[in-house]
C-alpha atoms as a PDB file:
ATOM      1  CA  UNK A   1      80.815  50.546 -15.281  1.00  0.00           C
ATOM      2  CA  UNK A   2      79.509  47.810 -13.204  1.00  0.00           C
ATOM      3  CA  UNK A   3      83.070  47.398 -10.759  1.00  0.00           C
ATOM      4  CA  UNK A   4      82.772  51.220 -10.132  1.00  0.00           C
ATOM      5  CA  UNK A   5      79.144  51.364  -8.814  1.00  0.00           C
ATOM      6  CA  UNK A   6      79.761  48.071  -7.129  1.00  0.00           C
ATOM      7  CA  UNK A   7      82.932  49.674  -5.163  1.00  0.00           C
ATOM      8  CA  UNK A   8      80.248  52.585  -4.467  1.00  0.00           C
ATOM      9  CA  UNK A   9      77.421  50.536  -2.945  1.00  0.00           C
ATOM     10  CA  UNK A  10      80.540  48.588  -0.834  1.00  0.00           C
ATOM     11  CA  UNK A  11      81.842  52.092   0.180  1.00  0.00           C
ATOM     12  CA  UNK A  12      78.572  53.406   1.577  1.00  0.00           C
ATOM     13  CA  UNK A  13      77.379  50.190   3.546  1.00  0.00           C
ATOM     14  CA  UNK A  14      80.502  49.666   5.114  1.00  0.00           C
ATOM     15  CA  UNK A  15      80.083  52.533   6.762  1.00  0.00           C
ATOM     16  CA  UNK A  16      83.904  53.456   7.300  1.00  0.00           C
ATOM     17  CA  UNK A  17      83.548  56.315   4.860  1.00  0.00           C
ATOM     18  CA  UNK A  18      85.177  59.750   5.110  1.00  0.00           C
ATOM     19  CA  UNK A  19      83.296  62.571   4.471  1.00  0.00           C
ATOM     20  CA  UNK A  20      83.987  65.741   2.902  1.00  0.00           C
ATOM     21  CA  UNK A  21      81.810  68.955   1.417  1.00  0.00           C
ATOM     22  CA  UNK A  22      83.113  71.706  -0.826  1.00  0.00           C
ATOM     23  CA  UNK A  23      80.803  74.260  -2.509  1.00  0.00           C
ATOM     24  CA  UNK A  24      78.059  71.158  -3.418  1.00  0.00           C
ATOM     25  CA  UNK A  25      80.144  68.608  -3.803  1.00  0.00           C
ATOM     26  CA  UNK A  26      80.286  65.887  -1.394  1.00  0.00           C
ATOM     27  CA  UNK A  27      83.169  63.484  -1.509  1.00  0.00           C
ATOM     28  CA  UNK A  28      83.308  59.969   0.203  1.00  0.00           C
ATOM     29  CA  UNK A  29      86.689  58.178   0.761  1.00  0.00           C
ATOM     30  CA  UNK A  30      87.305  54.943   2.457  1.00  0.00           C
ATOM     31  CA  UNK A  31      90.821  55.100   4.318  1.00  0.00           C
ATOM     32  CA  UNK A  32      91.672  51.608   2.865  1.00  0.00           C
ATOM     33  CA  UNK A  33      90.721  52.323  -0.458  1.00  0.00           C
ATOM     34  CA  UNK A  34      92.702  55.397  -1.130  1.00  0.00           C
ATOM     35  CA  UNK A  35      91.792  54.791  -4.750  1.00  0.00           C
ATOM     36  CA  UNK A  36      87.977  54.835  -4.398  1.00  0.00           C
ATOM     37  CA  UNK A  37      86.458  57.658  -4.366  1.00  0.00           C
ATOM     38  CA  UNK A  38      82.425  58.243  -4.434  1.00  0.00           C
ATOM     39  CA  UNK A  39      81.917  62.307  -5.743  1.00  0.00           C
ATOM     40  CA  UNK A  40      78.213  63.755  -5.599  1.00  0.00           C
ATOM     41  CA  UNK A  41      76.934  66.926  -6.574  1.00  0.00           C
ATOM     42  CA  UNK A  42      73.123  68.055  -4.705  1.00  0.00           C
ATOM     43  CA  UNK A  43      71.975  70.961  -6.316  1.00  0.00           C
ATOM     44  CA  UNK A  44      69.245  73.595  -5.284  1.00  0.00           C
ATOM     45  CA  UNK A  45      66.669  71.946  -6.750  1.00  0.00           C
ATOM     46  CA  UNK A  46      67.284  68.536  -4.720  1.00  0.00           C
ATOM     47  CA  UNK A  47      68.935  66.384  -7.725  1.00  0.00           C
ATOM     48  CA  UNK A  48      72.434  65.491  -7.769  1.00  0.00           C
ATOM     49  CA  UNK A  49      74.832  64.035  -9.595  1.00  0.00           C
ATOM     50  CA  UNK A  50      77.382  60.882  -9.025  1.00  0.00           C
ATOM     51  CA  UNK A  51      80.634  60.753 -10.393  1.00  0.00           C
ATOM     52  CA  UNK A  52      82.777  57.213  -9.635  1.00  0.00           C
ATOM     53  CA  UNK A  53      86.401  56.922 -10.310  1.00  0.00           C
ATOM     54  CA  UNK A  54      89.284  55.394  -8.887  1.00  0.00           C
ATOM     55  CA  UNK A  55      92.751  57.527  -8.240  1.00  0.00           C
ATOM     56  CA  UNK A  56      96.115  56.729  -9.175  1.00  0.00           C
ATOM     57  CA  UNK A  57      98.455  54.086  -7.502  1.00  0.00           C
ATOM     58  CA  UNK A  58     100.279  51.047  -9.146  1.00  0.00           C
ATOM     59  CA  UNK A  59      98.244  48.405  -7.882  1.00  0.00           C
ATOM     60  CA  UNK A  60      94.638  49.580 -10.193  1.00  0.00           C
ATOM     61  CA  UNK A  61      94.568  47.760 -13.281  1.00  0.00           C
ATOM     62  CA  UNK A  62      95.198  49.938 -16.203  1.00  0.00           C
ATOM     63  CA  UNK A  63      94.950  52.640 -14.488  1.00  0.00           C
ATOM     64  CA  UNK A  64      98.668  54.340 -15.627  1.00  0.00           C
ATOM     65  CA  UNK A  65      97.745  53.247 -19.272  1.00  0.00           C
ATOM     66  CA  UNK A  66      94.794  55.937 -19.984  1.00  0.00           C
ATOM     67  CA  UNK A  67      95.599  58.854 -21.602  1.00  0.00           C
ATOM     68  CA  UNK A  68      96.089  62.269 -20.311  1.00  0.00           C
ATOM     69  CA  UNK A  69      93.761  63.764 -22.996  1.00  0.00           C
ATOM     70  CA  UNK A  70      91.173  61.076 -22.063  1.00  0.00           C
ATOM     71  CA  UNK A  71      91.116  62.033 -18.492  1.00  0.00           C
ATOM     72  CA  UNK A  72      90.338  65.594 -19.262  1.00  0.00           C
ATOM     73  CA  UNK A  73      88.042  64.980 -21.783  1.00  0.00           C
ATOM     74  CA  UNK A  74      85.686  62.505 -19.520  1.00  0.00           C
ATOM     75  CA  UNK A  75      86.251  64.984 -16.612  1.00  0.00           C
ATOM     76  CA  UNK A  76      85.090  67.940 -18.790  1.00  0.00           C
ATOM     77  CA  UNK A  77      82.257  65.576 -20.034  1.00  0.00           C
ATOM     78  CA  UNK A  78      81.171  65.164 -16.788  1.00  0.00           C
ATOM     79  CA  UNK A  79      81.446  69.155 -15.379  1.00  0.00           C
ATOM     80  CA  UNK A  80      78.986  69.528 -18.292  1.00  0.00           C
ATOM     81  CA  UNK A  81      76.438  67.149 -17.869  1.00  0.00           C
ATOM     82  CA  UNK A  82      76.533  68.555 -14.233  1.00  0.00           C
ATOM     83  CA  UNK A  83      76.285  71.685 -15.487  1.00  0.00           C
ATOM     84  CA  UNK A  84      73.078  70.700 -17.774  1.00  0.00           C
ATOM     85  CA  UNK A  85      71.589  68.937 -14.729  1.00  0.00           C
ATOM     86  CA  UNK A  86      71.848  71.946 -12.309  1.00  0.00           C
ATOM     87  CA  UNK A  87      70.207  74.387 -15.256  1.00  0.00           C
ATOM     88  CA  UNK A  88      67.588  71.831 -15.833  1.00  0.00           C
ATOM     89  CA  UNK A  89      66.945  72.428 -12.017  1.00  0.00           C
ATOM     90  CA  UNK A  90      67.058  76.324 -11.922  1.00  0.00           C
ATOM     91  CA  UNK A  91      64.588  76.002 -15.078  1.00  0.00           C
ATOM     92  CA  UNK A  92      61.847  74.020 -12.894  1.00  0.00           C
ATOM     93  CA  UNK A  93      62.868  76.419  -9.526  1.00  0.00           C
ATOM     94  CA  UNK A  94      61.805  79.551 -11.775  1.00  0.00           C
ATOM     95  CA  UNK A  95      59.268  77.931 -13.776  1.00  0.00           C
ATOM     96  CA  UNK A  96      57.998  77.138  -9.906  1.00  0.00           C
ATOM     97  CA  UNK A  97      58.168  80.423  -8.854  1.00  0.00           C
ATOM     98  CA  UNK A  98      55.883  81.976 -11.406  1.00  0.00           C
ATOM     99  CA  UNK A  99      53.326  79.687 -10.972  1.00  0.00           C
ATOM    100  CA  UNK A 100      53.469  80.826  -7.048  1.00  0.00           C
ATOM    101  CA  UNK A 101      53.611  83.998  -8.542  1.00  0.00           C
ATOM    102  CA  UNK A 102      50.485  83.590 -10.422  1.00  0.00           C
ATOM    103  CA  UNK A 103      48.886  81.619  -7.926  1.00  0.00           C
ATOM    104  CA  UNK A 104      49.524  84.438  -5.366  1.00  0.00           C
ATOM    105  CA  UNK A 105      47.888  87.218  -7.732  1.00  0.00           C
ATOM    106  CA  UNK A 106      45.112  85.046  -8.455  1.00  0.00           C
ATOM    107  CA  UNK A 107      44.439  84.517  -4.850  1.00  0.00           C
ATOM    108  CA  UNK A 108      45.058  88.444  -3.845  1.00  0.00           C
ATOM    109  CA  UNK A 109      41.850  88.731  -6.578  1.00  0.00           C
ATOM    110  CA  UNK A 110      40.153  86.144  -5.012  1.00  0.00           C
ATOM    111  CA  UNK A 111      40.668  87.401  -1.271  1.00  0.00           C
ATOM    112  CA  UNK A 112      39.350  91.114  -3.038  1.00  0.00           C
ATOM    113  CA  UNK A 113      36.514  89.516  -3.919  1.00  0.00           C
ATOM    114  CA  UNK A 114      35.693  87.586  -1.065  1.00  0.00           C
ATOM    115  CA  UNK A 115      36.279  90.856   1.236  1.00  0.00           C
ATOM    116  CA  UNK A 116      33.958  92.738  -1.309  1.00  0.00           C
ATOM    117  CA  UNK A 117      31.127  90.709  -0.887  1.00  0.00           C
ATOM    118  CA  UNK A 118      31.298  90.431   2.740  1.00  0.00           C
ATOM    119  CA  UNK A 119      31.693  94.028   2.913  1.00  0.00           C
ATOM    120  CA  UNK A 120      28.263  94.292   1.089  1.00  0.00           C
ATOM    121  CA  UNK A 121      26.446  91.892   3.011  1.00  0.00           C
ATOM    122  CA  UNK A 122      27.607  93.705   6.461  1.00  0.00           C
ATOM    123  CA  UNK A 123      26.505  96.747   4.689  1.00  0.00           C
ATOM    124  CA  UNK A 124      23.291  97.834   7.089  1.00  0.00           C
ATOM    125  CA  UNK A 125      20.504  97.418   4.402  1.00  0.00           C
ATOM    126  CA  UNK A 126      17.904  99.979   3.717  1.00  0.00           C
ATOM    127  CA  UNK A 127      14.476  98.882   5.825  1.00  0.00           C
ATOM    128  CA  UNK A 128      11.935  99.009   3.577  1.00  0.00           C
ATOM    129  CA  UNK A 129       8.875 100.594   4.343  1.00  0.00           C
ATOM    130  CA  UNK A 130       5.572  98.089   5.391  1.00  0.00           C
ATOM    131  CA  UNK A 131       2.736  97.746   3.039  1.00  0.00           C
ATOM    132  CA  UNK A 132      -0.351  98.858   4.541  1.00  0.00           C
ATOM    133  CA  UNK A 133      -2.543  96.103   4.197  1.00  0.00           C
ATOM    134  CA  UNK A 134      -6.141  97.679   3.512  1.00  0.00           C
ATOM    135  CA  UNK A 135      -8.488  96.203   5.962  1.00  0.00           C
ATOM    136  CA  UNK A 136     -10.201  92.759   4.809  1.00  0.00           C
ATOM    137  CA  UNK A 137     -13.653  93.405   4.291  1.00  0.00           C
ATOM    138  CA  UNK A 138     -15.784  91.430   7.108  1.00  0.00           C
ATOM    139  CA  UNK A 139     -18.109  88.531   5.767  1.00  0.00           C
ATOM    140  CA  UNK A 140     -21.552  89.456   6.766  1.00  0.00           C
ATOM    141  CA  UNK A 141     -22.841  87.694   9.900  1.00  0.00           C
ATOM    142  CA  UNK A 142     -24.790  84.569   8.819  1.00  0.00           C
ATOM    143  CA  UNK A 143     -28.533  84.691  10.019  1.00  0.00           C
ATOM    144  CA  UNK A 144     -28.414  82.678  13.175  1.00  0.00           C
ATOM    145  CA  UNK A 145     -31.184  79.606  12.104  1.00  0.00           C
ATOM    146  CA  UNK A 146     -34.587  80.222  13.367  1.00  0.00           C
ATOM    147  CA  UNK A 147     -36.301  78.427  15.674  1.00  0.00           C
ATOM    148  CA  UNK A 148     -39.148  76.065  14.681  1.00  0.00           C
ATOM    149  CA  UNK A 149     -42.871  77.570  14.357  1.00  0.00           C
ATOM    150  CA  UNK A 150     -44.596  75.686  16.381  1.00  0.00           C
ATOM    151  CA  UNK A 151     -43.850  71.963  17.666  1.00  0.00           C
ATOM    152  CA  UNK A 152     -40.492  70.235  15.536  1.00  0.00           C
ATOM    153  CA  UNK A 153     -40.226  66.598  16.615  1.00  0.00           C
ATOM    154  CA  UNK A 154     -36.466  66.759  15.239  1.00  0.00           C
ATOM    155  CA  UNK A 155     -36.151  69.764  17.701  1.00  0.00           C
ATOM    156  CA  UNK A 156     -37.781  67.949  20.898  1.00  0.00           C
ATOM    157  CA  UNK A 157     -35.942  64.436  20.336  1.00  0.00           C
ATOM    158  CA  UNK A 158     -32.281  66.401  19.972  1.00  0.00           C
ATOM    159  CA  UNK A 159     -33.023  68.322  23.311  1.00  0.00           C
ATOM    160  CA  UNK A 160     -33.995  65.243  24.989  1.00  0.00           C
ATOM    161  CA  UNK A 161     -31.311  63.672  24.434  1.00  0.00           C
ATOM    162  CA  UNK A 162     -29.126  65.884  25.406  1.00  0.00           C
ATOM    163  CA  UNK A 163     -30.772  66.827  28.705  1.00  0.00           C
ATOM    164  CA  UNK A 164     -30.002  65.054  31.611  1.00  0.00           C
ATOM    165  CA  UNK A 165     -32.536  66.248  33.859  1.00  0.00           C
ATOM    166  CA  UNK A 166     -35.778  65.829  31.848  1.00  0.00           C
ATOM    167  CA  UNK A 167     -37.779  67.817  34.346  1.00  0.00           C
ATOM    168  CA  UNK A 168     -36.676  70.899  33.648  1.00  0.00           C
ATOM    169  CA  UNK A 169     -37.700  70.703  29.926  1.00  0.00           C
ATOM    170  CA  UNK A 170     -41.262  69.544  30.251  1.00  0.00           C
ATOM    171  CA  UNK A 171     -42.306  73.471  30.678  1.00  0.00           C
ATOM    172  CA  UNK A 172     -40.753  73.991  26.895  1.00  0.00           C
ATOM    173  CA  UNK A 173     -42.642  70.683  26.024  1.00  0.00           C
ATOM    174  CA  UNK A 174     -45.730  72.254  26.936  1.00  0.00           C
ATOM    175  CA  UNK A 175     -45.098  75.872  25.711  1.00  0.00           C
ATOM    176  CA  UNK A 176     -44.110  74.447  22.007  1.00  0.00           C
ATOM    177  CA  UNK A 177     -46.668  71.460  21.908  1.00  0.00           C
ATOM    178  CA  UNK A 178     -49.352  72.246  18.963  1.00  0.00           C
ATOM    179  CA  UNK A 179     -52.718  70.322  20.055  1.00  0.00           C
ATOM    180  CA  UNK A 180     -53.761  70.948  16.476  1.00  0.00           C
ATOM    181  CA  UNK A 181     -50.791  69.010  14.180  1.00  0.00           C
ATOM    182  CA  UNK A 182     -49.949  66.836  17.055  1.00  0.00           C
ATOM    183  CA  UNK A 183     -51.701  64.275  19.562  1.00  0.00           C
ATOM    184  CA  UNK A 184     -50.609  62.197  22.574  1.00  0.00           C
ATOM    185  CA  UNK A 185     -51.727  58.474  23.752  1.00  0.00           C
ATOM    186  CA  UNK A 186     -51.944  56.580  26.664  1.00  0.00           C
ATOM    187  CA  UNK A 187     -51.013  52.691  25.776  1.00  0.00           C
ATOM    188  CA  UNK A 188     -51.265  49.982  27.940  1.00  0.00           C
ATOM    189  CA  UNK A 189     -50.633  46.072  27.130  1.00  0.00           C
ATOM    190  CA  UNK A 190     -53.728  43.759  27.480  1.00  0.00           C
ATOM    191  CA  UNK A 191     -52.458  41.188  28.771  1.00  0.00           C
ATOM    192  CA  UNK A 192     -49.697  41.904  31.382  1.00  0.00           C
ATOM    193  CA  UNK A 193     -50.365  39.021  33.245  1.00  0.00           C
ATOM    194  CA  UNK A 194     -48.463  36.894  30.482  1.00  0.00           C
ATOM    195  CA  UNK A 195     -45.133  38.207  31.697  1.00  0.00           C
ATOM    196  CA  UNK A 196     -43.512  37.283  35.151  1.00  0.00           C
ATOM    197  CA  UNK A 197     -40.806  38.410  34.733  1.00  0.00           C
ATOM    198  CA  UNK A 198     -38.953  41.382  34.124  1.00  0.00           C
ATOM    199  CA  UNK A 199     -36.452  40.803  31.113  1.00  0.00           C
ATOM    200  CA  UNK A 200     -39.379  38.892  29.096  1.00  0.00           C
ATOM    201  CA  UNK A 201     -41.426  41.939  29.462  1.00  0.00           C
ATOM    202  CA  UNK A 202     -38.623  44.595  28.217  1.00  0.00           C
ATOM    203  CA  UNK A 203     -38.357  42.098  24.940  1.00  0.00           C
ATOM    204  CA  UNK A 204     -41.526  42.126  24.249  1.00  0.00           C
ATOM    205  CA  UNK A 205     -41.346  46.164  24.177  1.00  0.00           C
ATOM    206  CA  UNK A 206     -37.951  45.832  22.076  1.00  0.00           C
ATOM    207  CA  UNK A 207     -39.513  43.491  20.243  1.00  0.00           C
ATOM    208  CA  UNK A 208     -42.706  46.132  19.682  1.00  0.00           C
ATOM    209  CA  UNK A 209     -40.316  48.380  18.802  1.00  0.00           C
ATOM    210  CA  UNK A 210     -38.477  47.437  16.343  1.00  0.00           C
ATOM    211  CA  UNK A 211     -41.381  46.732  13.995  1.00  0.00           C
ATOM    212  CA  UNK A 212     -42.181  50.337  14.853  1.00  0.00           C
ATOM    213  CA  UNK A 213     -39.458  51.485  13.044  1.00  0.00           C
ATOM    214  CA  UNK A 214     -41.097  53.383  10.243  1.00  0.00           C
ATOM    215  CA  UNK A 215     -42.917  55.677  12.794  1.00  0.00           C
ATOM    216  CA  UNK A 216     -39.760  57.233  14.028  1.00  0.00           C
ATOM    217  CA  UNK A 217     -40.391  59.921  11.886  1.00  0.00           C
ATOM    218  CA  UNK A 218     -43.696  60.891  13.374  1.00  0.00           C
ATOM    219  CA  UNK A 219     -43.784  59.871  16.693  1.00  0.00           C
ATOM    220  CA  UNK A 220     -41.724  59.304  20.071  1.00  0.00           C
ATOM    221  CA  UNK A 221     -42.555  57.783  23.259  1.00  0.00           C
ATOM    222  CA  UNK A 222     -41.911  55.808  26.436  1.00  0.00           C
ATOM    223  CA  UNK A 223     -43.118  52.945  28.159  1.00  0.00           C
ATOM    224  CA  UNK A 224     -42.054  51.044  31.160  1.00  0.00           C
ATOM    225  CA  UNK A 225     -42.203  48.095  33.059  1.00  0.00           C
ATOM    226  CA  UNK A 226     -43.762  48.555  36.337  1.00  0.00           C
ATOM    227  CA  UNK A 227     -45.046  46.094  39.419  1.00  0.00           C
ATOM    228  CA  UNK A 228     -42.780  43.242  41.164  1.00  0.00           C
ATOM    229  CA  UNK A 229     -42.125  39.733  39.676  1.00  0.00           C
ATOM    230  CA  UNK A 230     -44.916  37.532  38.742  1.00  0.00           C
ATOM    231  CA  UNK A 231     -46.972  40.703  39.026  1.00  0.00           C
ATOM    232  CA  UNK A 232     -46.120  43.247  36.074  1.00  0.00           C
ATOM    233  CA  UNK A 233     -47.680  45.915  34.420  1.00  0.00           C
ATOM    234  CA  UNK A 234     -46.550  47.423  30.925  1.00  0.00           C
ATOM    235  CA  UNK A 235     -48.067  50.681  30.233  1.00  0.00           C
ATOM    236  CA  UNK A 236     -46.303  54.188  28.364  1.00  0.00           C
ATOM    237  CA  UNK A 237     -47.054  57.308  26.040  1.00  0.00           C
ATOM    238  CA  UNK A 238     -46.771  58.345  22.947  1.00  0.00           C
ATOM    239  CA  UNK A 239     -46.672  61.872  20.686  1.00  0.00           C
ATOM    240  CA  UNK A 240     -47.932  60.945  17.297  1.00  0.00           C
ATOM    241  CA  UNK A 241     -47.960  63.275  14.554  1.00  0.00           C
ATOM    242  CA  UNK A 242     -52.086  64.297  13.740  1.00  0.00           C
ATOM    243  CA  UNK A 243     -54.705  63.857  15.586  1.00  0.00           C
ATOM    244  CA  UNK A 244     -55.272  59.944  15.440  1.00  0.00           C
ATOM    245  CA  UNK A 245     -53.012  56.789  15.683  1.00  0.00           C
ATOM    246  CA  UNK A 246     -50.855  56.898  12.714  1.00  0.00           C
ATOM    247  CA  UNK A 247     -51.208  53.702  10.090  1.00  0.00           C
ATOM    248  CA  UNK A 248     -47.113  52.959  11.062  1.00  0.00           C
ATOM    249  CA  UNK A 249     -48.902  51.882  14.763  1.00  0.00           C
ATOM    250  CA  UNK A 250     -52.158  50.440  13.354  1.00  0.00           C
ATOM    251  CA  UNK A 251     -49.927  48.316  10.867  1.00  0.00           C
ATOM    252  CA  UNK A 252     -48.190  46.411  13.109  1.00  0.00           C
ATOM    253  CA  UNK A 253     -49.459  43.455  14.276  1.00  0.00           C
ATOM    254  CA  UNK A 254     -49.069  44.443  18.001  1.00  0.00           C
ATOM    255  CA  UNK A 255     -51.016  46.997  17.815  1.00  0.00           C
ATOM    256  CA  UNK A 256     -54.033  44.823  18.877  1.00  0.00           C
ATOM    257  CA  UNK A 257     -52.371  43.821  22.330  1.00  0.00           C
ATOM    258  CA  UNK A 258     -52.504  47.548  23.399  1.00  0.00           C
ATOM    259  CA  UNK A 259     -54.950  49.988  24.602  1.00  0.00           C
ATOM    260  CA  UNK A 260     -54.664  53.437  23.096  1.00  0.00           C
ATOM    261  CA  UNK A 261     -56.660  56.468  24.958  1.00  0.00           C
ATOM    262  CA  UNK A 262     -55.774  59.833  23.530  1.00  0.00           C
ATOM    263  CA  UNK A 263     -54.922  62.601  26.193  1.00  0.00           C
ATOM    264  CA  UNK A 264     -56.006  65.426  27.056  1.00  0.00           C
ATOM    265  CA  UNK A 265     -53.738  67.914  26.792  1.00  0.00           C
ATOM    266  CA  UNK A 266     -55.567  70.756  29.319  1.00  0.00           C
ATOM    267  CA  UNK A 267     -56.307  68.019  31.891  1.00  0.00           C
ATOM    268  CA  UNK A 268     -54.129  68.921  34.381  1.00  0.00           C
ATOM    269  CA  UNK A 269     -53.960  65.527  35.473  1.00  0.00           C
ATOM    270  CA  UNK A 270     -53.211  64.024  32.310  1.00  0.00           C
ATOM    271  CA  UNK A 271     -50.573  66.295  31.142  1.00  0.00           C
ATOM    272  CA  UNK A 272     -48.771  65.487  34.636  1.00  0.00           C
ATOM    273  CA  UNK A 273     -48.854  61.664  33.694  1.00  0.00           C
ATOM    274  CA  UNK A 274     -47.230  62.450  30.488  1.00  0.00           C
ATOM    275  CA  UNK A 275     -44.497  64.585  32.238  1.00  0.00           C
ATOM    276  CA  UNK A 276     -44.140  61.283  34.531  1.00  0.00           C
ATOM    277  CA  UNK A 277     -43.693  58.919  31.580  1.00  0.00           C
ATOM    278  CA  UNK A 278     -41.088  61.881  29.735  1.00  0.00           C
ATOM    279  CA  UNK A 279     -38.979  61.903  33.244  1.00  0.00           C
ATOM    280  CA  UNK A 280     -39.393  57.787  34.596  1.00  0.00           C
ATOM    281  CA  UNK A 281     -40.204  58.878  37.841  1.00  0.00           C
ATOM    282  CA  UNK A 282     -43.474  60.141  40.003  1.00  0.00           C
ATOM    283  CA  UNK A 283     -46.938  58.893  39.961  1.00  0.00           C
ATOM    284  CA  UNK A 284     -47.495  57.982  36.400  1.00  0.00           C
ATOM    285  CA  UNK A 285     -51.685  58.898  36.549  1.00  0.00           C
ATOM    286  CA  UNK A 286     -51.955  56.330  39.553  1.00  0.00           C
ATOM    287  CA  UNK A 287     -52.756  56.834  43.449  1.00  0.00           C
ATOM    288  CA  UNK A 288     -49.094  57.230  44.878  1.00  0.00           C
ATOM    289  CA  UNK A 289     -47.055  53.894  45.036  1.00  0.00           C
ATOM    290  CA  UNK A 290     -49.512  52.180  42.629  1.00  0.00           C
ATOM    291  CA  UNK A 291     -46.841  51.706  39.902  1.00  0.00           C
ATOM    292  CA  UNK A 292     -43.248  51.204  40.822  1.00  0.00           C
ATOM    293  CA  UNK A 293     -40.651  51.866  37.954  1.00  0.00           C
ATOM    294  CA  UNK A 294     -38.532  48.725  37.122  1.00  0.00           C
ATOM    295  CA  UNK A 295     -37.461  49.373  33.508  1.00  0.00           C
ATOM    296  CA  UNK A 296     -38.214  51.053  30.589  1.00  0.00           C
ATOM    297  CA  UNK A 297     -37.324  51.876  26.998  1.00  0.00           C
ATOM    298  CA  UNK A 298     -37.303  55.151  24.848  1.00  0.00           C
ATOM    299  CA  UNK A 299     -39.102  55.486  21.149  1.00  0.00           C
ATOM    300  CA  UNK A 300     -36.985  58.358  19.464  1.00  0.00           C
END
């Protein structure tokens, strides 16, 4: 009833409670309630039971009037709903304890397992023996490329380009130059005394040049600058392929503002002058000191 769990709650905040234990059952009295009386049960399974009642004494309401047989029958009602409380609570303890059970076997198998596989994978393993690779075949050597027959333009205009000291390949010039496929010119510009100075007269051979540009193929050359300002002279060589001036030279318009005189290749002489013009520096086929080199341009 409501009065009895009120007189409980009052009991236990008041704090003035006795307290007694006896094989589960926990008992709390309050010295100036005599009456009250707050009865718990705690079993093993951590529930417990209440029981409120109030003992005798005149001065409880009603509390002489209840029957004898009442009183025994509520207290037996309660011992056995106590009762059926604590077996609920064994119940769930052993219910509890087979699962562990189970849970215990299960891991044991487990654990074998685990220690069975680690056991093989310490297990030294057996070294297999190597493969012997049969030896790879070697890929025949390819032919190293031959070197022209004769005089190769493509062959002379790589390795002068890639020389930086000119005079040591004018020897190979010589040895591979074919007098019969090839020829070399001496060209000198008319009219010199146009040009005063020294940048006008390396555009005009830029100039000359670039409208040249379809006898790259057959021919290479130099020509230079030479002389102080106002007095310049413009003067070079060329190697033509065949043994006159090609048409891509005669079909330029400048080719009738230069002098062409073919070389000859055993003139000692000569053939110096050309090394000259290949290496911009010596005589150039003039007494010493005639022609001084100011500036020059390359036809490759």
């Amino acid at each position: 009833s409501s009065s009895k769990f009120a007189v409980a709650l009052l009991i236990v905040f008041v704090g003035i409670c006795s307290c007694s234990e006896y094989n589960g059952h926990m008992t709390l009295r309050a010295p100036c309630m005599p009456q009250a009386h707050l009865s718990c049960r705690i079993s093993r399974v951590h529930r417990f039971s209440v029981r409120i009642g109030l003992r005798g004494g005149a001065d409880e309401e009603g509390a002489g009037d209840q029957p004898a047989d009442e009183a025994a029958a509520e207290g037996g009602d309660e011992v056995a709903a106590e009762e059926e409380v604590v077996e609920a609570g064994e119940e769930e303890v052993v219910e509890a304890g087979e699962e562990a059970v189970e849970g215990n076997a299960e891991g044991n198998e487990t654990g074998e397992v685990v220690e069975e596989v680690a056991e093989e994978a310490a297990a030294p393993q057996q070294e297999e023996a190597p493969v012997e690779e049969a030896p790879a075949e070697q890929a025949p050597e390819e032919p190293k490329p031959e070197e022209p027959q004769g005089f190769n333009l493509d062959w002379w205009k790589r390795l002068y380009s890639n020389t930086d000291d000119t005079a040591t390949i004018v020897p190979e010039f010589w040895k591979r130059f074919d007098k019969e496929g090839w020829s070399l010119w001496f060209a000198n510009y008319k009219y010199s005394s146009d040009y005063t100075k020294k940048l006008q007269a390396s555009n005009l051979i830029g100039g000359w040049f670039q409208r040249l540009d379809g006898a790259r193929r057959v021919a290479f050359g130099n020509v230079h600058v030479f002389g102080a300002e106002p007095n310049l002279e413009l003067a070079g060589f060329f190697l033509v392929q065949g043994k006159e001036v090609p048409p891509e030279f005669t079909e330029v318009a400048d080719h009738e503002q230069w002098d062409f005189t073919k070389v000859d290749p055993d003139d000692e002489a000569q053939r110096r002058a050309v090394g000259d013009f290949m290496c911009w520096a010596g005589d150039f086929g003039r007494p010493a000191g005639e022609r001084r080199l100011l500036v020059g341009k390359t036809f490759k």
